[in-house]
Protein backbone atom coordinates (compact mmCIF):
# COMPACT_ATOMS: atom_id res chain seq x y z
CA UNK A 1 88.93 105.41 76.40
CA UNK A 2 88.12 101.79 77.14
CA UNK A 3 91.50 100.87 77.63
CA UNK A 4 92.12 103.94 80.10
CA UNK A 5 89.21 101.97 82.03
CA UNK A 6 90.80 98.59 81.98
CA UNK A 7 94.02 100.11 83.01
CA UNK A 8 92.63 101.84 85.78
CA UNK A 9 90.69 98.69 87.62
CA UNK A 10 94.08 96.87 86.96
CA UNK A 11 96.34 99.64 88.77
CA UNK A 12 93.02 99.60 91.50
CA UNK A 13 93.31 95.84 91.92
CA UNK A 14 97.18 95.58 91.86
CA UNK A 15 97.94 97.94 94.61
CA UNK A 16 95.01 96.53 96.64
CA UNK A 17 95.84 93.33 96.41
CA UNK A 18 99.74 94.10 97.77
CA UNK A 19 98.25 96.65 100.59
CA UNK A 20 96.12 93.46 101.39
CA UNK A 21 99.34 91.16 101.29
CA UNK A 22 101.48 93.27 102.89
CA UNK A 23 99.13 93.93 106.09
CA UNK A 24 98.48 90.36 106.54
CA UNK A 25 101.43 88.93 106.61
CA UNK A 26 103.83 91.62 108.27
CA UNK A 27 105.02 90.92 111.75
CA UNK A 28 102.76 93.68 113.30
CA UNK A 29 99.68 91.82 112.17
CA UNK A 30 97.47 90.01 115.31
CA UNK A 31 97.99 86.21 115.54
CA UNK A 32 94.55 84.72 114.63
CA UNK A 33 92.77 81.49 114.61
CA UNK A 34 90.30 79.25 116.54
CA UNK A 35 90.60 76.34 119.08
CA UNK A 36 87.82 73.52 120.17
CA UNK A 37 87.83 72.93 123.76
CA UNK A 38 84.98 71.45 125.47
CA UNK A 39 82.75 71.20 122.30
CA UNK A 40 83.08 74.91 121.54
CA UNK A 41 84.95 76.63 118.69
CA UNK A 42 86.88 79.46 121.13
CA UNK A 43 88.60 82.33 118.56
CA UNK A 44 91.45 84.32 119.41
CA UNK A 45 93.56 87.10 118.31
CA UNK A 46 96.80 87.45 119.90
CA UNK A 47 98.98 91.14 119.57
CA UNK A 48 101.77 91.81 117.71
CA UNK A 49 102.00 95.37 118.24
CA UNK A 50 100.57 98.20 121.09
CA UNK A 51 101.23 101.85 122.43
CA UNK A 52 103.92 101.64 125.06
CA UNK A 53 101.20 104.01 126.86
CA UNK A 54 99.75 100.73 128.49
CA UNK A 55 100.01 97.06 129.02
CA UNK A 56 98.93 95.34 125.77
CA UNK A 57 95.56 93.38 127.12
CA UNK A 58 94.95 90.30 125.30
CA UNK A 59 90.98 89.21 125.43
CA UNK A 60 89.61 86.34 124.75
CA UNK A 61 86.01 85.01 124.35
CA UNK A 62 85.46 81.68 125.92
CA UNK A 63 81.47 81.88 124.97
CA UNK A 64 80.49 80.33 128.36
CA UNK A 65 82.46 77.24 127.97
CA UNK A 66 83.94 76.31 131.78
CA UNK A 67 87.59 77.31 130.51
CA UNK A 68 90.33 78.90 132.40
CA UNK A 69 94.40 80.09 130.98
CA UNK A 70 97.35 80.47 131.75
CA UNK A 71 100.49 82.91 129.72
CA UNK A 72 103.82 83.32 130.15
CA UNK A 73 105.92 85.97 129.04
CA UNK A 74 109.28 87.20 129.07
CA UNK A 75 111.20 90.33 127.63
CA UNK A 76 112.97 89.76 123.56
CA UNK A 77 116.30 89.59 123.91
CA UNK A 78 116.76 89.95 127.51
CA UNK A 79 118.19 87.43 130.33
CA UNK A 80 114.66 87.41 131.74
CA UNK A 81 113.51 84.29 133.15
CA UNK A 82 109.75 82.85 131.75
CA UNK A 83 106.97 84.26 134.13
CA UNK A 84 103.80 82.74 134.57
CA UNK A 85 100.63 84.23 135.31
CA UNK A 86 96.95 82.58 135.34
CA UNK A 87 94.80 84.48 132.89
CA UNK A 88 92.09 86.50 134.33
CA UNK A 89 88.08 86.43 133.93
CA UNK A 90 86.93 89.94 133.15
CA UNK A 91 83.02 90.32 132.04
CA UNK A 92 82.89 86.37 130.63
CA UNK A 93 86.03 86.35 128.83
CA UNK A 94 89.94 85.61 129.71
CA UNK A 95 92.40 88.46 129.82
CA UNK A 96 96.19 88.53 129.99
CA UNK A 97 98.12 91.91 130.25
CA UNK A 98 101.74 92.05 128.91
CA UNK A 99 103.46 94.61 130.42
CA UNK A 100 104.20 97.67 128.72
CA UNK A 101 107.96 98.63 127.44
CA UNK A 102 109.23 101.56 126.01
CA UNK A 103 109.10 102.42 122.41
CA UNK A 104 110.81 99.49 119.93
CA UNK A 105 111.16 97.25 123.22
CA UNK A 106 109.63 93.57 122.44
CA UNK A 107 108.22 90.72 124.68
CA UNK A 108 107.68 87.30 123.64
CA UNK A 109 104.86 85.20 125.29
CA UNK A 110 102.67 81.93 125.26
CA UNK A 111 98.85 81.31 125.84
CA UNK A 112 97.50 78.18 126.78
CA UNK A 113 93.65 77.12 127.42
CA UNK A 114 92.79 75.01 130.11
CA UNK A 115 89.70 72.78 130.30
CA UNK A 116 87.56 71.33 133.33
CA UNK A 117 89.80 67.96 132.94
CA UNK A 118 92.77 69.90 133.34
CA UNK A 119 94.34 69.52 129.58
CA UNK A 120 96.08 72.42 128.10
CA UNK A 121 95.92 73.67 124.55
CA UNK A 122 99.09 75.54 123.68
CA UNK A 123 97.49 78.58 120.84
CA UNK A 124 100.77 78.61 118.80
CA UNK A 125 103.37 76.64 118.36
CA UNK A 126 106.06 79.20 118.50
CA UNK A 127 106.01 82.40 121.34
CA UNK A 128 104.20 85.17 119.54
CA UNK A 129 106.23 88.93 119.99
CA UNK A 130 104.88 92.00 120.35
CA UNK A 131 106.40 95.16 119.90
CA UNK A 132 105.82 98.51 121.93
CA UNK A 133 105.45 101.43 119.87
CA UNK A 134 105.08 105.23 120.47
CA UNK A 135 101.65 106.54 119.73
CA UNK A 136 101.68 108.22 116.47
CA UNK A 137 99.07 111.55 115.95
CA UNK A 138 96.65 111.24 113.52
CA UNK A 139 97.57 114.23 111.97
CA UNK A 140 100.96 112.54 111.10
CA UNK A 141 99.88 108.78 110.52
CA UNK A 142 96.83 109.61 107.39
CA UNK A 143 99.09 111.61 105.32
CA UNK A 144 101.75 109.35 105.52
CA UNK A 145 99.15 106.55 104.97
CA UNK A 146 97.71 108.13 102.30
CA UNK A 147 100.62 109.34 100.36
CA UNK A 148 102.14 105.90 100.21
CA UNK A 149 98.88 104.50 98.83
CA UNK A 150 98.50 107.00 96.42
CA UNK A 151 102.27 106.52 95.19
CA UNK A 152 101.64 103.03 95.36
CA UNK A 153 98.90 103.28 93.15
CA UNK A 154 100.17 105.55 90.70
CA UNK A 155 103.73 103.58 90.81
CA UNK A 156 101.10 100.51 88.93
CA UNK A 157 99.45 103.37 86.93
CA UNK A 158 102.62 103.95 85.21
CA UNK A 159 103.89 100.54 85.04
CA UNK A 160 101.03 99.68 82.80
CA UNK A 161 100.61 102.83 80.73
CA UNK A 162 104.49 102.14 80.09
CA UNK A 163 103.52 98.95 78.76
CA UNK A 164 101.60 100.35 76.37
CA UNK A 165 103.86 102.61 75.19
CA UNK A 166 101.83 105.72 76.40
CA UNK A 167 102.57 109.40 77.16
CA UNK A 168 100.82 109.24 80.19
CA UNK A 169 103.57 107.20 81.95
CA UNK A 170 105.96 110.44 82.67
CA UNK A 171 103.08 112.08 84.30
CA UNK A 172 102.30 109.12 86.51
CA UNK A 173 105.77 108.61 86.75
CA UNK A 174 106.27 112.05 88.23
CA UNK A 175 103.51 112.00 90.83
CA UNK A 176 104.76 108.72 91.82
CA UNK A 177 108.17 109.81 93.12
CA UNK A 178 106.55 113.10 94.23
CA UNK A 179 104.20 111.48 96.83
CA UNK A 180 106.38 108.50 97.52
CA UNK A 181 109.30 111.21 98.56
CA UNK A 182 106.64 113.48 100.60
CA UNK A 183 104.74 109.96 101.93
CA UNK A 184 107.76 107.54 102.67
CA UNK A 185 111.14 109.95 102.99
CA UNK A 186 109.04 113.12 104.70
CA UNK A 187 106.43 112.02 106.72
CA UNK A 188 108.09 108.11 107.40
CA UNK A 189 110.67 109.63 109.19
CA UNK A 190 108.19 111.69 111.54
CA UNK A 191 106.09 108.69 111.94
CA UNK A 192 109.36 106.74 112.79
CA UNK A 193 110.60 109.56 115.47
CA UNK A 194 107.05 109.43 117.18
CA UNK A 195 106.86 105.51 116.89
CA UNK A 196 110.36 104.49 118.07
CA UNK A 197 112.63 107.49 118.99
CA UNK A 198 114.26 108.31 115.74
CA UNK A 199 113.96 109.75 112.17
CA UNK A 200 116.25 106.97 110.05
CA UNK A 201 117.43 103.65 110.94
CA UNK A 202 117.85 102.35 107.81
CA UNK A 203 121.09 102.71 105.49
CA UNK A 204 123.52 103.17 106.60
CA UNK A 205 122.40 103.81 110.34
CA UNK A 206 120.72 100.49 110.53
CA UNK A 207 119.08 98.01 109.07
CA UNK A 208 115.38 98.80 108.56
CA UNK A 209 113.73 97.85 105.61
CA UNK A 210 111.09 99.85 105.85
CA UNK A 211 113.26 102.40 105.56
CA UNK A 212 115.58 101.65 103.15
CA UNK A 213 112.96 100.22 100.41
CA UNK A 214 111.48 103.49 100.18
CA UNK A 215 114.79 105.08 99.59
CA UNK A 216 115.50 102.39 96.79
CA UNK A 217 112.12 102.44 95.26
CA UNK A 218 112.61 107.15 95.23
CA UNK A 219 115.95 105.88 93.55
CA UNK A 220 114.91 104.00 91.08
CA UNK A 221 111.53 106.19 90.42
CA UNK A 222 114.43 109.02 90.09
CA UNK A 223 116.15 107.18 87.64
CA UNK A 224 113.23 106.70 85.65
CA UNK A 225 112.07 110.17 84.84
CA UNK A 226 115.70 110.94 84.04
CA UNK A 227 115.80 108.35 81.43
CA UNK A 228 112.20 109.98 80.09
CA UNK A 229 113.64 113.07 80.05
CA UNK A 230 116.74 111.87 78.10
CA UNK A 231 115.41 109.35 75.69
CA UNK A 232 111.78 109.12 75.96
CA UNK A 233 110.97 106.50 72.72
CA UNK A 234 112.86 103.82 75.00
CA UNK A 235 112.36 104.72 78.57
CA UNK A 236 109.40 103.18 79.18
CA UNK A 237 111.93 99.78 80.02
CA UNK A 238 113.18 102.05 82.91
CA UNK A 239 109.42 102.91 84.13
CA UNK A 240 108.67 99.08 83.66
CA UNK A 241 111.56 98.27 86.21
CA UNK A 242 110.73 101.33 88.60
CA UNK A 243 107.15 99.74 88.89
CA UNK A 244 108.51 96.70 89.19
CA UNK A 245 110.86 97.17 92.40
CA UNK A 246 108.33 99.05 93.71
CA UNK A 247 105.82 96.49 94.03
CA UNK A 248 108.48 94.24 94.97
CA UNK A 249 109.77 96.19 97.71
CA UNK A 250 106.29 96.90 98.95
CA UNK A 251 105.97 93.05 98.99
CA UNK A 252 108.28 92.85 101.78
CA UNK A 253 106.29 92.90 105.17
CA UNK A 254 105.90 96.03 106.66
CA UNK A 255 108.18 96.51 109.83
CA UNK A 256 110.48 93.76 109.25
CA UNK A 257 114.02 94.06 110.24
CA UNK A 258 112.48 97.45 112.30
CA UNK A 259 113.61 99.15 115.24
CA UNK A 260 113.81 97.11 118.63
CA UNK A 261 115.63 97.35 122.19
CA UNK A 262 118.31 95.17 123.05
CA UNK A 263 117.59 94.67 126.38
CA UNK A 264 120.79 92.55 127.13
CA UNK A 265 122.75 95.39 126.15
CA UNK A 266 121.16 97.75 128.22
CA UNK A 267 121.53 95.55 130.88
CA UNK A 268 125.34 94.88 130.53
């Protein structure tokens, strides 16, 4: 019983330490950090992904310091030429608007902080991109959400009870693939129609990863249950290496490689 405890909080802390991971570091995660400009420590938060509904509005405290900005954007791969627009004060606090694009279109832009001497502080280094996205219903997003934690979860359940050379691991095995094919080869296609205008655009209609790690990681989890079926003393290896991709795959930043307009195609 204690060791069904341990292996519990270890499954708990694996798979929320790689949903932590994962959000922070995928390309739809806001640019943060913080700036001193006149003697005050000015935070920011710069988007990396909004509904195509509206222009993405990016806010930014300046806690009464005398500060104005300045952005300048222009359309991911496109011919566009860099405009610049002075940021505007709204209610104490700077605002730029990036103009909305259709669903998977991108725009890359630059924010800079100006002073009462006139010296500009460039935020990043590098433009930051946003991409436009299709809003997504509720009632489609949480179960997908939650299906892919739960497999997720039960994907490191079975890893370790493999380990141990347990019983248990053909049962979590099985509601691992079950959820992961409802959560990530059901409802991710849905969520991916809504989002950007079509079901699959991974292998071999594209390149998505997103897609295509959940159809490796059903594979493999596929693979594994067959092997338990078929020679169950030394399966576990299989359920070992199932767990394994899985959290590998799920490594991989969220949205990377994804859907996105080619605007100088559309324009030639």
């Amino acid at each position: 019983m204690k060791n069904q405890i341990i292996f519990w909080i270890m499954a708990i802390v694996i798979t929320l330490s790689s949903v932590i991971y994962q959000r922070k570091t995928g390309p739809t995660y806001p640019v943060k950090g913080s700036i001193e400009i006149a003697g005050q420590a000015v935070n920011y938060k710069l988007l990396r992904s909004h509904n195509s509904t509206d222009d993405a509005v990016i806010r930014i405290e300046t806690n009464g310091a005398d500060i104005s900005g300045e952005y300048d954007f222009r359309r991911f791969r496109s011919h566009d030429e860099w405009q610049m627009l002075p940021m505007q004060k709204v209610n104490g606090a700077l605002e730029a608007s990036i103009p909305k694009q259709p669903p998977a279109g991108k725009v890359m832009y630059r924010v800079r902080l100006v002073d009462g001497e006139n010296t500009r502080y460039e935020l990043t280094e590098e433009p930051v991109i946003i991409r436009f996205k299709g809003p997504v219903p509720a009632t489609v997003l949480i179960p997908h959400i939650l299906l892919m934690f739960t497999s997720m979860f039960f994907a490191n359940r079975a890893g370790i009870e493999a380990l141990a050379r347990h019983e248990r691991q053909f049962k979590y095995a099985l509601i691992t693939m079950l959820t992961l094919g409802l959560g990530g080869l059901l409802m991710g296609p849905i969520v991916q129609k809504y989002a950007f205008g079509a079901y699959w655009t991974g292998w071999p209609f594209g390149h998505d990863l997103t897609d295509n790690k959940s159809a490796v990681a059903f594979i493999m989890w596929a693979v594994a249950i067959w092997r338990l079926k078929k020679t169950p003393e030394t399966a576990w290896r299989w359920v070992v290496i199932a767990a394994i991709v899985q959290l590998a795959v799920y490594l991989i930043p969220h949205s990377v490689l994804g859907s996105e307009l080619d605007y100088t195609a559309m324009e030639s």
